[in-house]
PDB file of N, CA and C in Angstrom:
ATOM      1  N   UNK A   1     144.027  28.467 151.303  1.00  0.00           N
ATOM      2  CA  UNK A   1     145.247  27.697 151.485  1.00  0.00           C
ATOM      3  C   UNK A   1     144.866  26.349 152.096  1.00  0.00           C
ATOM      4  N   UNK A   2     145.280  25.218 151.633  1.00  0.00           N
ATOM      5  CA  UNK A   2     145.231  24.260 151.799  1.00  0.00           C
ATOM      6  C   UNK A   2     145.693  22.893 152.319  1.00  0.00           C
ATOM      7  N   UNK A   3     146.368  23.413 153.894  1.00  0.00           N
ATOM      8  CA  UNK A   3     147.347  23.150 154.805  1.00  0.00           C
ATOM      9  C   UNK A   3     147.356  21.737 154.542  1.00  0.00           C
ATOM     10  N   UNK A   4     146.379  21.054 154.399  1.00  0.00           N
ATOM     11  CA  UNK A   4     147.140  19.399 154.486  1.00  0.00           C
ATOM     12  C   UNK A   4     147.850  19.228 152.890  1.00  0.00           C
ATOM     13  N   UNK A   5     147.299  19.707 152.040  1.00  0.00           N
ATOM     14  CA  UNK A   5     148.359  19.651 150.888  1.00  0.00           C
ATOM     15  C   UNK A   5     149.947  19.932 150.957  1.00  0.00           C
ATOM     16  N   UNK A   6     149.309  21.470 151.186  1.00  0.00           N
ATOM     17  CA  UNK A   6     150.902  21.581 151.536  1.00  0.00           C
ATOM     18  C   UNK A   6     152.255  20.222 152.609  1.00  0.00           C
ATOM     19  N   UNK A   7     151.390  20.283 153.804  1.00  0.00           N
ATOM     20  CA  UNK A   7     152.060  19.049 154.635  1.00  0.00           C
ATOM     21  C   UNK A   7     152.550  18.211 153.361  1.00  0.00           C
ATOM     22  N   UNK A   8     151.727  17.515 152.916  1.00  0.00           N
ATOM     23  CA  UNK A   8     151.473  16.699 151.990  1.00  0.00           C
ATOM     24  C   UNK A   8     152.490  16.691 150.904  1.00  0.00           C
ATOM     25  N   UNK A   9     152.655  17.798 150.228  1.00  0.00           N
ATOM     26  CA  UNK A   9     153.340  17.849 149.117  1.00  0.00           C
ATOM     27  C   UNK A   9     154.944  18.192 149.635  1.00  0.00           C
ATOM     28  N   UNK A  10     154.925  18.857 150.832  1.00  0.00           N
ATOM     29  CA  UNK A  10     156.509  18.965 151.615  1.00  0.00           C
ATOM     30  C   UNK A  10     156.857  17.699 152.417  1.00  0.00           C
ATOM     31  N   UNK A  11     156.304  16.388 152.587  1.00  0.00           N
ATOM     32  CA  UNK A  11     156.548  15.231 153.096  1.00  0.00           C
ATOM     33  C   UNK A  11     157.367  14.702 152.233  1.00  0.00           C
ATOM     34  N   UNK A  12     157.618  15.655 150.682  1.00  0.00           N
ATOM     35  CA  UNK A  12     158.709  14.333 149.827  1.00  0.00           C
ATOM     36  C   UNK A  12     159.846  14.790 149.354  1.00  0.00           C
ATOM     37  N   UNK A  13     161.024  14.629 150.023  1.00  0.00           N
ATOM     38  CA  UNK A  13     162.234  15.528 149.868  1.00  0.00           C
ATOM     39  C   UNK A  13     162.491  15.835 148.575  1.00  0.00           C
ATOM     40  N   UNK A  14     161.903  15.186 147.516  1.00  0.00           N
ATOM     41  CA  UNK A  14     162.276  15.576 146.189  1.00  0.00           C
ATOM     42  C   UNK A  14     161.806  16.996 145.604  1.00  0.00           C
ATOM     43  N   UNK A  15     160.756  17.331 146.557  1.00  0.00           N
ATOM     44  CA  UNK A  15     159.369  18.103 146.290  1.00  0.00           C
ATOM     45  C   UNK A  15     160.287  19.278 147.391  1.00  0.00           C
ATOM     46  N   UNK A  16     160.683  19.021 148.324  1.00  0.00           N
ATOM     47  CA  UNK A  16     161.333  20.195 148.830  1.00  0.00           C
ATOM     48  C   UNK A  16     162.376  21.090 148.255  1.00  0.00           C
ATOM     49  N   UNK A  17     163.281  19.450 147.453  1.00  0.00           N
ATOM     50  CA  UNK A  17     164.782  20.061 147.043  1.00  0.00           C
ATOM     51  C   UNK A  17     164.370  21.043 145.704  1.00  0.00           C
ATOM     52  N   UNK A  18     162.829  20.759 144.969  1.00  0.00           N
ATOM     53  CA  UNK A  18     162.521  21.449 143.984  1.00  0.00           C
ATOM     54  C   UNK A  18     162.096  22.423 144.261  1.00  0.00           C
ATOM     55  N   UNK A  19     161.597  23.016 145.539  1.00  0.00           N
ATOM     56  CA  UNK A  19     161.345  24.101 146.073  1.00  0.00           C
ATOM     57  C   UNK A  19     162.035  24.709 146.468  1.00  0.00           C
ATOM     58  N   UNK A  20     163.709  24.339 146.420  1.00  0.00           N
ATOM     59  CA  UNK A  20     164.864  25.020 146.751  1.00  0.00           C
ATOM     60  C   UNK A  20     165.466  25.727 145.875  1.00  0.00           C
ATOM     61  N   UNK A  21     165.513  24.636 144.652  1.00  0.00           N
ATOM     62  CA  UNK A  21     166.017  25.450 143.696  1.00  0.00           C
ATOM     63  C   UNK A  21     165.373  26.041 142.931  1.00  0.00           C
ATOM     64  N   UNK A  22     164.263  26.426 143.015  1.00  0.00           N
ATOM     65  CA  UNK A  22     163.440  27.819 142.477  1.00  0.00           C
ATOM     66  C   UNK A  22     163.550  28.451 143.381  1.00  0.00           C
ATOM     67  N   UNK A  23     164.044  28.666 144.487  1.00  0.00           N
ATOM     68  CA  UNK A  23     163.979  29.645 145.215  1.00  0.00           C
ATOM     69  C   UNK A  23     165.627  30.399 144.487  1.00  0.00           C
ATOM     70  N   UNK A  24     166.312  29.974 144.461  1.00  0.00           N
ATOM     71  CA  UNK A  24     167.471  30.468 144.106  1.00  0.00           C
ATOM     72  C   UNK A  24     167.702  29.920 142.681  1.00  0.00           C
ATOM     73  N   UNK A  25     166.544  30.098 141.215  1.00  0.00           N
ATOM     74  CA  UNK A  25     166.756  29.923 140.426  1.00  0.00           C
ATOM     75  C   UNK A  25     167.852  29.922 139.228  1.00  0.00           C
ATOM     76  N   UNK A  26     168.720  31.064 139.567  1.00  0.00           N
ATOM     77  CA  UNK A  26     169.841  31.850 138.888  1.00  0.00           C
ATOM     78  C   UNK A  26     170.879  30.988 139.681  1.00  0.00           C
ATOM     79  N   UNK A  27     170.982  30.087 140.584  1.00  0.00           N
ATOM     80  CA  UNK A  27     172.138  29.409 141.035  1.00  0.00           C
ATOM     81  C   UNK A  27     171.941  28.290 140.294  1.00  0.00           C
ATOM     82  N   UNK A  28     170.909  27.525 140.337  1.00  0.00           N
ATOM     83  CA  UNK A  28     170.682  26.184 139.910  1.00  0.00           C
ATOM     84  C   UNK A  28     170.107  26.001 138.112  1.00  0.00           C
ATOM     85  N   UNK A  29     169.850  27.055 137.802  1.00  0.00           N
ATOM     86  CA  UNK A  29     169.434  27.407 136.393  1.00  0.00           C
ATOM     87  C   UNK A  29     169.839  28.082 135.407  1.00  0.00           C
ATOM     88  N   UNK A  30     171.165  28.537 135.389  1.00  0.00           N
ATOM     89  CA  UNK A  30     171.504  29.604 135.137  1.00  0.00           C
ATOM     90  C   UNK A  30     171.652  29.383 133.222  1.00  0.00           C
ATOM     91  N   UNK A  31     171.786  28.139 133.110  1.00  0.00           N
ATOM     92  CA  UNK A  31     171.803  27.465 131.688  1.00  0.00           C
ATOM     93  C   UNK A  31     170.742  27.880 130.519  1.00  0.00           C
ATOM     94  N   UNK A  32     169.384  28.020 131.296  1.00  0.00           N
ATOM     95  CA  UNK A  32     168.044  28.370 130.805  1.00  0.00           C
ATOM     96  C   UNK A  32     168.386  29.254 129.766  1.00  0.00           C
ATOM     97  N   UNK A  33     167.675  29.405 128.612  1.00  0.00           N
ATOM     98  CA  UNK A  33     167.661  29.959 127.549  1.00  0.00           C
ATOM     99  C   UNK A  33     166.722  31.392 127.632  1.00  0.00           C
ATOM    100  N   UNK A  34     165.452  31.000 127.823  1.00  0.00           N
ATOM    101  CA  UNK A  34     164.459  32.139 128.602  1.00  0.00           C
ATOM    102  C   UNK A  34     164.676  32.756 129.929  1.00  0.00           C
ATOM    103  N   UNK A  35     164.459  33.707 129.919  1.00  0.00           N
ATOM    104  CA  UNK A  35     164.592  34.633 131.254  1.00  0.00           C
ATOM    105  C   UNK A  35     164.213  33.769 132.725  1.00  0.00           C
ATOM    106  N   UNK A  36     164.674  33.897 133.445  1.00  0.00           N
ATOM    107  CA  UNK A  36     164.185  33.247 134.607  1.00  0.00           C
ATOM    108  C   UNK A  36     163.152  33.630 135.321  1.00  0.00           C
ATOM    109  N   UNK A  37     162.533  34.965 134.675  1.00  0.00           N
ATOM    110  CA  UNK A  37     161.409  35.686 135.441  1.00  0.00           C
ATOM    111  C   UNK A  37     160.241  34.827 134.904  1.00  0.00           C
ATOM    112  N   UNK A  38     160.120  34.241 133.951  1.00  0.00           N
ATOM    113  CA  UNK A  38     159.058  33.138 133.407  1.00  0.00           C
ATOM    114  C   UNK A  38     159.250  32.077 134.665  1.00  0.00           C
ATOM    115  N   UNK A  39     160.000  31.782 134.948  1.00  0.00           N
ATOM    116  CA  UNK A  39     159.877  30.725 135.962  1.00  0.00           C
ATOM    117  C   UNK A  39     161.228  29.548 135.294  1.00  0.00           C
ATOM    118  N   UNK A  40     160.992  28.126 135.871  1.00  0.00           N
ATOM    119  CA  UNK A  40     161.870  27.325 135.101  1.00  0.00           C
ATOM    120  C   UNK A  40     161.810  26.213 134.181  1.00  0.00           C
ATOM    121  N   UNK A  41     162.211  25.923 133.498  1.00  0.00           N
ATOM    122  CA  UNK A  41     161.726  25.043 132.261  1.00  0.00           C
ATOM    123  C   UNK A  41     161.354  23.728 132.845  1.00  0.00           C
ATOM    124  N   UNK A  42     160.345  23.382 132.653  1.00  0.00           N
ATOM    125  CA  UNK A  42     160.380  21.938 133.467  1.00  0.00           C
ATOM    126  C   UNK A  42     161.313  21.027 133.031  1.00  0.00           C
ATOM    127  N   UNK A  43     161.465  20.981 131.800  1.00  0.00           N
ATOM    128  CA  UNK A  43     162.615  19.903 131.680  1.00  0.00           C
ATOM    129  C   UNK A  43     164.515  20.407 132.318  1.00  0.00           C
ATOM    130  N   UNK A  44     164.551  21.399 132.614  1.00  0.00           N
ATOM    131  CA  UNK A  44     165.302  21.525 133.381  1.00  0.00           C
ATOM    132  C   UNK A  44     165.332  21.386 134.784  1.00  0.00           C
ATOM    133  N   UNK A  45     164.397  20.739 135.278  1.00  0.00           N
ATOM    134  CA  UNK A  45     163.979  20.348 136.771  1.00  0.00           C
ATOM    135  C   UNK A  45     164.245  18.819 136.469  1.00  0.00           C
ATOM    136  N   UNK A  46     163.811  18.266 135.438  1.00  0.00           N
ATOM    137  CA  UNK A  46     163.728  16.590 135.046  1.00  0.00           C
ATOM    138  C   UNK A  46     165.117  16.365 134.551  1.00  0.00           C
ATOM    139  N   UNK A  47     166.050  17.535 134.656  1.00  0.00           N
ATOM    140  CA  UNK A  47     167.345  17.085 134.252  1.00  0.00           C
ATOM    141  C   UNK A  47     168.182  17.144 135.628  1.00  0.00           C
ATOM    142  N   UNK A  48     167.713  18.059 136.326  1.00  0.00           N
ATOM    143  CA  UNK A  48     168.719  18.072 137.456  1.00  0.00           C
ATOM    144  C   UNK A  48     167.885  17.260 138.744  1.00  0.00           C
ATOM    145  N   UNK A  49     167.531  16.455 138.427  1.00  0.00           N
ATOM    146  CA  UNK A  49     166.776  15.362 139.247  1.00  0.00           C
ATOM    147  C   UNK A  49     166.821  14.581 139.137  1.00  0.00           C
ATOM    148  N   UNK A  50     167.381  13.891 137.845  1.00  0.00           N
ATOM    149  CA  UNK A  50     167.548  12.890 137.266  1.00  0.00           C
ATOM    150  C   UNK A  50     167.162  11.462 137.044  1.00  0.00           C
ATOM    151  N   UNK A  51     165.450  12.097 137.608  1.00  0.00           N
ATOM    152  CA  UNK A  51     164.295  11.360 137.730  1.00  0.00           C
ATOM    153  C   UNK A  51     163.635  11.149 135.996  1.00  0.00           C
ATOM    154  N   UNK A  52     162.747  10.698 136.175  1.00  0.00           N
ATOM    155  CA  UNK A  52     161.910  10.284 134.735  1.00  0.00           C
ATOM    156  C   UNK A  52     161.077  11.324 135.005  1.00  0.00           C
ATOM    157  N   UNK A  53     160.493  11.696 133.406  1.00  0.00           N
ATOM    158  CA  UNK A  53     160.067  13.309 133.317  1.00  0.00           C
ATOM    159  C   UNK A  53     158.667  12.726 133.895  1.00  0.00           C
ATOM    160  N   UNK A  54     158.150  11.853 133.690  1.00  0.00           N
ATOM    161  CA  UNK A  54     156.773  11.624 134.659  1.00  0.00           C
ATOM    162  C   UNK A  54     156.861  11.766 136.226  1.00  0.00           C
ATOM    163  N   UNK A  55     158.134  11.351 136.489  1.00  0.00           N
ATOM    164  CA  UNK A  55     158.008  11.165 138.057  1.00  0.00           C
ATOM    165  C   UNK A  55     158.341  12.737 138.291  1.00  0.00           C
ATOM    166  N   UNK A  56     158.819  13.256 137.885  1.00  0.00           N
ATOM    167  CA  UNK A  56     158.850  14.876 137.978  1.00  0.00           C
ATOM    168  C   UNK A  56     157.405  15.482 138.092  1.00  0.00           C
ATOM    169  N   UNK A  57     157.448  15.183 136.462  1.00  0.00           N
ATOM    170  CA  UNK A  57     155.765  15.999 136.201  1.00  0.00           C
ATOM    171  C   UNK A  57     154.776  15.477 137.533  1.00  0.00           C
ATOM    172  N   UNK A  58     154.555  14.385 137.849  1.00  0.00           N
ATOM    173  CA  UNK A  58     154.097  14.186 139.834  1.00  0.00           C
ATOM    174  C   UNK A  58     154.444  14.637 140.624  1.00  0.00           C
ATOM    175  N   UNK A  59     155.910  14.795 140.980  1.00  0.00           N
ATOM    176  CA  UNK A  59     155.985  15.825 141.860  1.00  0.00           C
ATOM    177  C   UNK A  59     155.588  17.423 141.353  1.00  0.00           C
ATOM    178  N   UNK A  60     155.711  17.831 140.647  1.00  0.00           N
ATOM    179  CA  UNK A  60     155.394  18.974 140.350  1.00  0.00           C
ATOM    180  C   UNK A  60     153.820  19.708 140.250  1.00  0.00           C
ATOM    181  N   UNK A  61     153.332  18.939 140.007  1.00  0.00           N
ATOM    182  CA  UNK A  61     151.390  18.721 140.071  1.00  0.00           C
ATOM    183  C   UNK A  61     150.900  18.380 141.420  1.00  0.00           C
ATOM    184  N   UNK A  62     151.734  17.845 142.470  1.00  0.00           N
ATOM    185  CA  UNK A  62     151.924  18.443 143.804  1.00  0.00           C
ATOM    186  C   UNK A  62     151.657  19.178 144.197  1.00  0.00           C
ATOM    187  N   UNK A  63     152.885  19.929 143.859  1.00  0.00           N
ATOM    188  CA  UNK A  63     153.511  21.206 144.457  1.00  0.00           C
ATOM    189  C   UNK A  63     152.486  22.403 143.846  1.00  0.00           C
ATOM    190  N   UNK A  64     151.728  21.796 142.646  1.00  0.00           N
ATOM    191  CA  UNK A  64     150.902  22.782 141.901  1.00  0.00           C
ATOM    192  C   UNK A  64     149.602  23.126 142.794  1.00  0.00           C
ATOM    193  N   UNK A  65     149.035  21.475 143.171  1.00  0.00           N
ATOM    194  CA  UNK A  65     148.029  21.667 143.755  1.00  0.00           C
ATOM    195  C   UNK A  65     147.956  21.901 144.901  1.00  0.00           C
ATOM    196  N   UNK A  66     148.920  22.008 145.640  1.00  0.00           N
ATOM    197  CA  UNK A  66     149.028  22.191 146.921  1.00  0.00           C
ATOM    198  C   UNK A  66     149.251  23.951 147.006  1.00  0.00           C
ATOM    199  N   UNK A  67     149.273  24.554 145.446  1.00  0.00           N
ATOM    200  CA  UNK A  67     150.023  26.354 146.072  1.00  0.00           C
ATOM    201  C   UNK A  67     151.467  26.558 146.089  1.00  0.00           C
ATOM    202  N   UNK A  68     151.961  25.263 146.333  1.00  0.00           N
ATOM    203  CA  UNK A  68     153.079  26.147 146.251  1.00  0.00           C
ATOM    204  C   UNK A  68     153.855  27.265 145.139  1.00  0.00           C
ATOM    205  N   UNK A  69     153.969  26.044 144.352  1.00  0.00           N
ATOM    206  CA  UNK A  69     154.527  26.754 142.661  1.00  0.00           C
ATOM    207  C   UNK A  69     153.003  27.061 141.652  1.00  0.00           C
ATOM    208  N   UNK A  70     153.236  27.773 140.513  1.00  0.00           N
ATOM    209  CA  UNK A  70     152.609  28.430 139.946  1.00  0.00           C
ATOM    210  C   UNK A  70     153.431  27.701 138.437  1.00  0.00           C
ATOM    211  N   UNK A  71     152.413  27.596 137.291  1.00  0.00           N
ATOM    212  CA  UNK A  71     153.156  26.980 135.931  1.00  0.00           C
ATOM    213  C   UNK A  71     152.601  27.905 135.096  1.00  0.00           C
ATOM    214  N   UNK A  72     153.350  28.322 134.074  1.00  0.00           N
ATOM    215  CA  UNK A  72     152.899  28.943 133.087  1.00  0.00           C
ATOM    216  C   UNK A  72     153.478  28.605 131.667  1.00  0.00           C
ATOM    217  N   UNK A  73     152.267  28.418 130.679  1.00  0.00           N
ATOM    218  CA  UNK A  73     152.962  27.985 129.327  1.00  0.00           C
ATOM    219  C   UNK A  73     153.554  28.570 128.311  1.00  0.00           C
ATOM    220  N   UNK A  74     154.505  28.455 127.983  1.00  0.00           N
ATOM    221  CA  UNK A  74     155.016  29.475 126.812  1.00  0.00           C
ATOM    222  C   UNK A  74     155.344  28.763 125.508  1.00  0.00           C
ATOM    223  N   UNK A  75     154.534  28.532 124.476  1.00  0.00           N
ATOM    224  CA  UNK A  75     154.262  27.954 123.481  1.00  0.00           C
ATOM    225  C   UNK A  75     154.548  26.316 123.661  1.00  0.00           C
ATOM    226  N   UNK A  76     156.066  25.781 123.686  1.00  0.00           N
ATOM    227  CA  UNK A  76     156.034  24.120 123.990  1.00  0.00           C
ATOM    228  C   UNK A  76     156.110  23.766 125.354  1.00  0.00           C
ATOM    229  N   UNK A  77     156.745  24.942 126.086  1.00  0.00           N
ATOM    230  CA  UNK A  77     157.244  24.740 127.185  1.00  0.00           C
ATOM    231  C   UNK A  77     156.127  25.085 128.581  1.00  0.00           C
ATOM    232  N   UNK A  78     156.841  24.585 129.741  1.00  0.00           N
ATOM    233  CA  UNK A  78     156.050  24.776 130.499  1.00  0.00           C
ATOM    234  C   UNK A  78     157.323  25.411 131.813  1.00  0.00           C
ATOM    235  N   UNK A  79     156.847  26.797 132.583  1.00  0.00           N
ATOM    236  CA  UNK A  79     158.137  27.182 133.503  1.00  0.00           C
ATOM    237  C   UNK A  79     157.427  27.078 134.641  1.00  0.00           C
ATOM    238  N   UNK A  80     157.775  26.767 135.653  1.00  0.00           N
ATOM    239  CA  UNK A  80     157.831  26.829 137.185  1.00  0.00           C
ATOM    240  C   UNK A  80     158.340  27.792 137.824  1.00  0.00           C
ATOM    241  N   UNK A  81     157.305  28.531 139.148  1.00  0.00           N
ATOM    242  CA  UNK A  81     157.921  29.813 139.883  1.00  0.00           C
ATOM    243  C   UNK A  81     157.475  29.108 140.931  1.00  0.00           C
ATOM    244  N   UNK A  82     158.065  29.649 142.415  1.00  0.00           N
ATOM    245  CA  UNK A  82     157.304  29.478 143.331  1.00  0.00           C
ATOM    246  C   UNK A  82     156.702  30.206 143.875  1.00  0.00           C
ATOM    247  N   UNK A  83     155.289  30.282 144.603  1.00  0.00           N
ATOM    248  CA  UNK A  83     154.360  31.234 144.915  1.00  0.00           C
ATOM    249  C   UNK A  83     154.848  31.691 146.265  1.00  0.00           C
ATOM    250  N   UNK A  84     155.489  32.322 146.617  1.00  0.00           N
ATOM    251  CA  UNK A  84     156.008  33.087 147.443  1.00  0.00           C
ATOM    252  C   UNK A  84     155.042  34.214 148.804  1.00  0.00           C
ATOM    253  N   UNK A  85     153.882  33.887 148.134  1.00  0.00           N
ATOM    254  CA  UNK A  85     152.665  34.273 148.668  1.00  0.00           C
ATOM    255  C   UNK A  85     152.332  33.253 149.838  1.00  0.00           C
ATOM    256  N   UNK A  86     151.761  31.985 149.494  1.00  0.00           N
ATOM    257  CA  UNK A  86     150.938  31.112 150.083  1.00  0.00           C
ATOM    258  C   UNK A  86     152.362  30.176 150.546  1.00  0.00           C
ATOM    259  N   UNK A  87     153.550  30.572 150.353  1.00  0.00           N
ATOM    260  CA  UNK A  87     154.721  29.778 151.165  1.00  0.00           C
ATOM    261  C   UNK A  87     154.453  30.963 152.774  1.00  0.00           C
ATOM    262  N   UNK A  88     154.589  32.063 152.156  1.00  0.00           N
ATOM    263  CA  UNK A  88     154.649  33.189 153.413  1.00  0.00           C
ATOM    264  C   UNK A  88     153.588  32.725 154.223  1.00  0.00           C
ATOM    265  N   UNK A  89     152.544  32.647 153.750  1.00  0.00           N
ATOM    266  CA  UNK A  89     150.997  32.288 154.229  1.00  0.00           C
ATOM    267  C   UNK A  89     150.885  30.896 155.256  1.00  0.00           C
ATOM    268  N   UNK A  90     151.606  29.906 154.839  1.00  0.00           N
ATOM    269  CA  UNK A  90     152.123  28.970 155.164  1.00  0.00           C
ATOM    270  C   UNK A  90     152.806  28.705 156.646  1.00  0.00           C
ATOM    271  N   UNK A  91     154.035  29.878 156.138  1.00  0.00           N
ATOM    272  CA  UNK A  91     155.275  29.835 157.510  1.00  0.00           C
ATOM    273  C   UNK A  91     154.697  30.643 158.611  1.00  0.00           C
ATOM    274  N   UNK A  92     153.634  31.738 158.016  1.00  0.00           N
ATOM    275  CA  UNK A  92     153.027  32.262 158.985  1.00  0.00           C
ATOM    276  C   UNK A  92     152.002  31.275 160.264  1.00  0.00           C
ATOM    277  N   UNK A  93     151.234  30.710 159.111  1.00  0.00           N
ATOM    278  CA  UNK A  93     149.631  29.752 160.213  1.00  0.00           C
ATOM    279  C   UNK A  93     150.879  28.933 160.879  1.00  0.00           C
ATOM    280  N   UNK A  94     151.921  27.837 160.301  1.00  0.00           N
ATOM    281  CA  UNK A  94     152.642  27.205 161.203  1.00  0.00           C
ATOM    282  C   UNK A  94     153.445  27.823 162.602  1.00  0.00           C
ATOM    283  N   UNK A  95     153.580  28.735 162.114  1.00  0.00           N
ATOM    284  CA  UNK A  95     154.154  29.869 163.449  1.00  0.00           C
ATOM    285  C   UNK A  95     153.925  30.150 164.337  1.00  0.00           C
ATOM    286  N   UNK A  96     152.235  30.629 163.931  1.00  0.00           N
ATOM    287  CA  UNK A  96     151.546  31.477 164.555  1.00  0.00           C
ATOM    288  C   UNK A  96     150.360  30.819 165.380  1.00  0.00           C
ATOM    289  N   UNK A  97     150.104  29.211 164.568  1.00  0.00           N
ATOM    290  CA  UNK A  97     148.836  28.523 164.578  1.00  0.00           C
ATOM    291  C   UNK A  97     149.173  27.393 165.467  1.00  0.00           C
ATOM    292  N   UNK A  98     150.200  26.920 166.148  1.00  0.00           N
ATOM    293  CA  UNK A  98     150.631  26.118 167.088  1.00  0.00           C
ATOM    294  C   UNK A  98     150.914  26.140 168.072  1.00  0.00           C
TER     295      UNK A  98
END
C-alpha cells in the first residue's frame, strides 16, 4: 500500500466524490446496462461529472494507481469498483498509525 498515493489521489475532491459514488453504486448508477457487480462504466462516471472524458480518465488512473479502485475490461468498455481492501487497509494505518 502506497500511503502517499493514496494522500495524493484523495487531495482532489473530484477523486473523492468518485469514490463515493462507487461506493453506493446502485444509487448513483442505477441506469447502467451491465450488472453493477462488473463495476461502473467509465463513461458513466464522465457523464455524471460532467468533466471531459480525459480529465476523468486522470482522475481515475489516480485512483488506479494509488489502490483505490480496480478496472476491468469488458470487450469496449471499461468498469470501475472500488477496492474495499486497501481503503480498509488505509482507514486502518491512519487510525492506528498516528
Amino acid at each position: 500500500m502506497d500511503i502517499d498515493a493514496i494522500h495524493k489521489a484523495l487531495a482532489n475532491p473530484v477523486r473523492r466524490q468518485i469514490l463515493l459514488w462507487l461506493k453506493e453504486p446502485q444509487a448513483y448508477f442505477a441506469q447502467q446496462e451491465h450488472g453493477l457487480e462488473l463495476g461502473v462504466c467509465a463513461g458513466l462516471i464522465d457523464e455524471r461529472t460532467g468533466l471531459s472524458q480525459s480529465t476523468v480518465s486522470a482522475h481515475l488512473a489516480s485512483l488506479q494507481k494509488a489502490g483505490l479502485i480496480s478496472a476491468r475490461r469488458v470487450g469496449q468498455w471499461i468498469f470501475y469498483k472500488r477496492n474495499e481492501d486497501v481503503i480498509q487497509a488505509f482507514l486502518h494505518q491512519l487510525h492506528h498509525g498516528l
